[in-house]
C-alpha atoms as a PDB file:
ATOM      1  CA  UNK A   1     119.440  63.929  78.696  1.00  0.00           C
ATOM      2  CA  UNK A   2     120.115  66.667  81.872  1.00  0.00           C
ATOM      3  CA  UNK A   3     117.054  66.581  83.634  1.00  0.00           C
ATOM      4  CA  UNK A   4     115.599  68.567  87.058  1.00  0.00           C
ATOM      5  CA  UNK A   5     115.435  65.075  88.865  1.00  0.00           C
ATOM      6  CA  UNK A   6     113.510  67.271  92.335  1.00  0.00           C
ATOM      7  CA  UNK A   7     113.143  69.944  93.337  1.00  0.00           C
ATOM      8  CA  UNK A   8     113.141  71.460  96.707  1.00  0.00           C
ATOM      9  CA  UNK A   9     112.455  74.464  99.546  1.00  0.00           C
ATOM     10  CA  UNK A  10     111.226  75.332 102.812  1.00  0.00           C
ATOM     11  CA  UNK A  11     110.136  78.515 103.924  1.00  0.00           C
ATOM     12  CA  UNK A  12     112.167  78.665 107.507  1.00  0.00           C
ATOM     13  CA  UNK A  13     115.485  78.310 108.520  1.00  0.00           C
ATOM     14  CA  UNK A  14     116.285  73.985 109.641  1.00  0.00           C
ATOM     15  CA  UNK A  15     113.063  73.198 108.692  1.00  0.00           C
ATOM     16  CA  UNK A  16     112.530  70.383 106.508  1.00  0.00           C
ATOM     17  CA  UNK A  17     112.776  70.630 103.018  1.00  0.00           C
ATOM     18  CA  UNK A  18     109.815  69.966 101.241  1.00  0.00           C
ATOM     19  CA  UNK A  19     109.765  68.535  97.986  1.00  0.00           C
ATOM     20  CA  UNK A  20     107.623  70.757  95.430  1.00  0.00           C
ATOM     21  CA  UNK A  21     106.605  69.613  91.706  1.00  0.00           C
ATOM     22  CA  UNK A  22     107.191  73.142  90.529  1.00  0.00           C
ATOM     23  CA  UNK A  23     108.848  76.063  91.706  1.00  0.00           C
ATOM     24  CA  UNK A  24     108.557  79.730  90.752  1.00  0.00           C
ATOM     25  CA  UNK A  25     111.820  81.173  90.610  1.00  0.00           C
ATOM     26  CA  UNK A  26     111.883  85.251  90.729  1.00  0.00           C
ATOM     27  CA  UNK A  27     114.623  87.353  88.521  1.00  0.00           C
ATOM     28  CA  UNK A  28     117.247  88.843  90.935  1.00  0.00           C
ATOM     29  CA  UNK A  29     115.417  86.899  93.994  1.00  0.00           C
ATOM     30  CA  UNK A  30     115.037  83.655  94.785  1.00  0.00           C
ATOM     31  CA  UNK A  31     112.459  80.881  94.890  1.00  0.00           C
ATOM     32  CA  UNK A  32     109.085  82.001  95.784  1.00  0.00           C
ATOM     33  CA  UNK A  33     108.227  80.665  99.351  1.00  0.00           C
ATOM     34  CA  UNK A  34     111.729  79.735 100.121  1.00  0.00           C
ATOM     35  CA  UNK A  35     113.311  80.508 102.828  1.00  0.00           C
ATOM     36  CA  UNK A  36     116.254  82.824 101.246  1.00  0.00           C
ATOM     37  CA  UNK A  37     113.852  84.373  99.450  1.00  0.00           C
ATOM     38  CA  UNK A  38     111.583  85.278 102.698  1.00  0.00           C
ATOM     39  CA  UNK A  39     114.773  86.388 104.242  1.00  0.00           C
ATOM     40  CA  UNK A  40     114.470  83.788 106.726  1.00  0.00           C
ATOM     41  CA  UNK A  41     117.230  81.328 105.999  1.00  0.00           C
ATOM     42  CA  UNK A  42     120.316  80.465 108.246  1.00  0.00           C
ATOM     43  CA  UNK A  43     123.026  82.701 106.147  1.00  0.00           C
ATOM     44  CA  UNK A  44     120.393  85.243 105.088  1.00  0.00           C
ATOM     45  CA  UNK A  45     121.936  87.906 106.867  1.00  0.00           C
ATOM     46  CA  UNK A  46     125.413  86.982 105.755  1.00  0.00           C
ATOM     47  CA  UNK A  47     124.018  86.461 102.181  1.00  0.00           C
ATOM     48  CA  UNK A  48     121.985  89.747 101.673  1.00  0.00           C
ATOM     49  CA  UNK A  49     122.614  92.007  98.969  1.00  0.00           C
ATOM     50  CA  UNK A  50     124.050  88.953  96.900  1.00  0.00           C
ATOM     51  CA  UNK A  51     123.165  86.552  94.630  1.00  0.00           C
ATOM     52  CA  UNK A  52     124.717  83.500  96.739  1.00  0.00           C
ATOM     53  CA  UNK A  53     121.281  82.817  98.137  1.00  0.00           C
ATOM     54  CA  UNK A  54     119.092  82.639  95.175  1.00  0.00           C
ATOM     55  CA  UNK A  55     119.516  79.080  93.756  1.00  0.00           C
ATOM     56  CA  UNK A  56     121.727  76.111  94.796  1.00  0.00           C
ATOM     57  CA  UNK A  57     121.751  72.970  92.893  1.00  0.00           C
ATOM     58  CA  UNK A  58     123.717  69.421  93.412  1.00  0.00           C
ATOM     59  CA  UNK A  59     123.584  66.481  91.165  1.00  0.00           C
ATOM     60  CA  UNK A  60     122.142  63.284  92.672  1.00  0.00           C
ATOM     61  CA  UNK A  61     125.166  60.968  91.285  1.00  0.00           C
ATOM     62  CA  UNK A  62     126.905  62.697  94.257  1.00  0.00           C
ATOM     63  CA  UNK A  63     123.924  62.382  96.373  1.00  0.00           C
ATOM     64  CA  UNK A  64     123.735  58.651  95.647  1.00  0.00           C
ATOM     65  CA  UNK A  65     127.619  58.230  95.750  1.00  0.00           C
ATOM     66  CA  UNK A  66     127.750  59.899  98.726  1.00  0.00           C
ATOM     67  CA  UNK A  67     125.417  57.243 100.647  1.00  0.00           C
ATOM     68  CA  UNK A  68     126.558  54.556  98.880  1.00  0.00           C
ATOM     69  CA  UNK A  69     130.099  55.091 100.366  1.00  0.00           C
ATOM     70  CA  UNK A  70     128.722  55.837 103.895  1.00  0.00           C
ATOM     71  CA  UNK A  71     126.099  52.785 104.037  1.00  0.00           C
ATOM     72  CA  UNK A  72     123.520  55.319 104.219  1.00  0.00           C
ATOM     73  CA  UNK A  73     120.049  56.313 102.708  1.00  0.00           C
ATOM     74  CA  UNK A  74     119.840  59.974 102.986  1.00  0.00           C
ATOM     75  CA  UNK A  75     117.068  61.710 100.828  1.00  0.00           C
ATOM     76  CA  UNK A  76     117.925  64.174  98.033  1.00  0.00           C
ATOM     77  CA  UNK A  77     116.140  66.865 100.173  1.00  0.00           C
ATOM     78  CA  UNK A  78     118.255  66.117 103.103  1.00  0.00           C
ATOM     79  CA  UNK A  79     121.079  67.740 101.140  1.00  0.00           C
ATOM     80  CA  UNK A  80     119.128  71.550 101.307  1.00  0.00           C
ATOM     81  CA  UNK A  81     119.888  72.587  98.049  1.00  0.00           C
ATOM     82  CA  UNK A  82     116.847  73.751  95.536  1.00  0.00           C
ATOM     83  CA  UNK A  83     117.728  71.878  92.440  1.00  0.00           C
ATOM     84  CA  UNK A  84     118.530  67.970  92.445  1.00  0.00           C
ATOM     85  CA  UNK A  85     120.188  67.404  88.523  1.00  0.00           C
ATOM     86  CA  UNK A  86     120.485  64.642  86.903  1.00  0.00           C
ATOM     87  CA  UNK A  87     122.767  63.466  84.075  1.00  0.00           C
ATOM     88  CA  UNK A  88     124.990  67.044  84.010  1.00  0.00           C
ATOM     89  CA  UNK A  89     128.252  67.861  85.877  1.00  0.00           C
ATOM     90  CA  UNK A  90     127.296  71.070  87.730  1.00  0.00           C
ATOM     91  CA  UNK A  91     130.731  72.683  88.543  1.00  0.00           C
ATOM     92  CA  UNK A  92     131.642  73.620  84.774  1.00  0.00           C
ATOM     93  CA  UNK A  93     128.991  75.424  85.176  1.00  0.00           C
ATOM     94  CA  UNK A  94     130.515  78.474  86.635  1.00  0.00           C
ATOM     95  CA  UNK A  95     130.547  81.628  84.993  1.00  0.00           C
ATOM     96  CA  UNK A  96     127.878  80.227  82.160  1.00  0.00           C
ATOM     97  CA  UNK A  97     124.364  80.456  81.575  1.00  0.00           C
ATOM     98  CA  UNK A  98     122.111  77.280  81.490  1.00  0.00           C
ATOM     99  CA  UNK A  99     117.928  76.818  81.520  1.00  0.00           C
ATOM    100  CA  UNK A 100     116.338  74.630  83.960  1.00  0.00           C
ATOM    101  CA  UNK A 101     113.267  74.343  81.774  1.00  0.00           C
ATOM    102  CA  UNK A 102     112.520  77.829  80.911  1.00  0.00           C
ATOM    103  CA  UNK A 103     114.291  79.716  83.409  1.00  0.00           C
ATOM    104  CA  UNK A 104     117.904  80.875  83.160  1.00  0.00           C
ATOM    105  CA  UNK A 105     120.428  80.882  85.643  1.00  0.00           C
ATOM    106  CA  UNK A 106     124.117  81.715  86.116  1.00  0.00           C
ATOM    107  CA  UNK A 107     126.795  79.622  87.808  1.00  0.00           C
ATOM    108  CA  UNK A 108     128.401  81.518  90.120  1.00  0.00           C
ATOM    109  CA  UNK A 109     130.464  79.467  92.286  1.00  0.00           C
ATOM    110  CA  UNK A 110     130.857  76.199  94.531  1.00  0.00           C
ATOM    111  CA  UNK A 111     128.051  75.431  97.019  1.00  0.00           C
ATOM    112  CA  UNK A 112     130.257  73.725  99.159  1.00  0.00           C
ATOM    113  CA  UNK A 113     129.495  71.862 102.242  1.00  0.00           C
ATOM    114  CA  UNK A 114     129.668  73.427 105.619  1.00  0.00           C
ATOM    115  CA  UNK A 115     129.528  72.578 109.815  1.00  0.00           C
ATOM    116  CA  UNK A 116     125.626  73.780 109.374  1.00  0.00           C
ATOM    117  CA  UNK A 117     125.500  71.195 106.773  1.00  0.00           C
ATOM    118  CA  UNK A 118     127.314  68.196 108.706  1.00  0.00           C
ATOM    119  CA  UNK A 119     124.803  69.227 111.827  1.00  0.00           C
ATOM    120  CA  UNK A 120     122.123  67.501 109.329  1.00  0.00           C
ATOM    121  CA  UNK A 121     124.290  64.986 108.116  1.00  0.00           C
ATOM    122  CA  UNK A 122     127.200  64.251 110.105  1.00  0.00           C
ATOM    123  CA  UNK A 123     131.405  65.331 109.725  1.00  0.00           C
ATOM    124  CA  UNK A 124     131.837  63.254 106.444  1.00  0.00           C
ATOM    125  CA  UNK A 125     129.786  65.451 104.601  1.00  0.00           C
ATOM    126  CA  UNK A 126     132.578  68.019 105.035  1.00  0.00           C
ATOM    127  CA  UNK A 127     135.750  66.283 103.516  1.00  0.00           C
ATOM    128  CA  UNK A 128     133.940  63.915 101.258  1.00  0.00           C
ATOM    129  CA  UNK A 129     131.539  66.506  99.424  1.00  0.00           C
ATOM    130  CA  UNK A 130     134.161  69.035  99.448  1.00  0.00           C
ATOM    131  CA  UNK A 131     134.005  70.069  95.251  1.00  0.00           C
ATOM    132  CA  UNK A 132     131.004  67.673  94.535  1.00  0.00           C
ATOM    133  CA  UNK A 133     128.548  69.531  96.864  1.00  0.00           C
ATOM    134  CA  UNK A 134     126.655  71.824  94.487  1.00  0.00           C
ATOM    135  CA  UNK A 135     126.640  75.018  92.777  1.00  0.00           C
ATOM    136  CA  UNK A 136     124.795  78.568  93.770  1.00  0.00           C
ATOM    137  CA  UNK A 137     123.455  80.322  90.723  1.00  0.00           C
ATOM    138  CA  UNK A 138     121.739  83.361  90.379  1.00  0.00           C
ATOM    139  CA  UNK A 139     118.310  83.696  88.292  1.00  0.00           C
ATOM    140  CA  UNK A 140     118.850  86.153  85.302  1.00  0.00           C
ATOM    141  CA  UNK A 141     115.096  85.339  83.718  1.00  0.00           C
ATOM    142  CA  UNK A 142     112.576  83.791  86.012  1.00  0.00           C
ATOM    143  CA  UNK A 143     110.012  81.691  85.088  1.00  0.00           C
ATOM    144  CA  UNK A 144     108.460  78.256  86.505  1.00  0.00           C
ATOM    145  CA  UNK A 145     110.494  74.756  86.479  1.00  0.00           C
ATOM    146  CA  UNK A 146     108.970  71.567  86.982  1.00  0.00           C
ATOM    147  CA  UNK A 147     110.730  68.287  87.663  1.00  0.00           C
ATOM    148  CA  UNK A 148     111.695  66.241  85.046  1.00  0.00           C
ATOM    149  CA  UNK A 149     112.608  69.481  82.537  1.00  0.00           C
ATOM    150  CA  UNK A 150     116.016  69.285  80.681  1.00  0.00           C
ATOM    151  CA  UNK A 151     118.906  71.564  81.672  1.00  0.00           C
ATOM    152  CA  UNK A 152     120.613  72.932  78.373  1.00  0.00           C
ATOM    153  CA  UNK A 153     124.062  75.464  78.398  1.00  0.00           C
ATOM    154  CA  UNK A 154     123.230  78.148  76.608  1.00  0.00           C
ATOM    155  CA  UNK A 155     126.330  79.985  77.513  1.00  0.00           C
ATOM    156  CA  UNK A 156     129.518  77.723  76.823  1.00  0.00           C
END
């Protein structure tokens, strides 16, 4: 089964990512108390106006391959993205609809890695992640997602 493995946010820009049981994710928005949403994040003023800042999910297999490659033991939060999957390849995901438990989002394209990134986790995040990195989504019906919740397609 696809399953929200975490979930994650933090409500200023560098600051640690917290991990959260539930989030409440906001049509149009973001995720409540995040820092996109709060326009506080480190590309929110690049970002405004678009949906590129309202979700961005990676799969853990990459997380895990990723430090099992590099020798190192890097938490899923350490990544910043919102959503950590489990059990569903994320990039086919563009341009279709899927629910993280009740809440539908929209693939909209690669969330790929970046020098702001490789600050937190050093230059191998940039070649190595490149296409396994994550996806930004917008949310087209909020709603409240919890961790462990399957992820369905409902948009092939």
């Amino acid at each position: 089964m696809s399953s929200i493995y975490s979930l994650y946010y933090c409500s200023e820009a560098e600051s640690e990512m917290i991990q959260a049981e539930s989030l409440k994710f906001i049509t149009g928005e973001g995720i409540e108390g995040d820092r996109y949403f709060l326009g506080k994040g480190t590309f929110s003023s690049e970002l405004s106006g678009t949906p590129d800042y309202q979700v961005t999910l990676i799969e853990s297999e990459e997380i895990d391959k990723f430090n099992s490659d590099n020798g190192l033991n890097l938490t899923y939060g350490s990544f910043r993205r919102n959503v950590i999957t489990q059990g569903i390849k994320l990039n086919p995901l563009i341009g279709k609809k899927f629910l993280i438990g009740d809440v539908v989002l929209e693939g909209i394209r690669y969330c790929e890695p970046c020098s702001h990134l490789a600050k937190f986790l050093g230059q191998e995040v940039l070649s190595q992640m490149l296409g396994r990195c994550g996806l930004r989504a917008k949310i087209i019906s909020g709603g409240v997602a919890t961790s462990g919740q399957e992820i369905r397609v409902v948009e092939k």
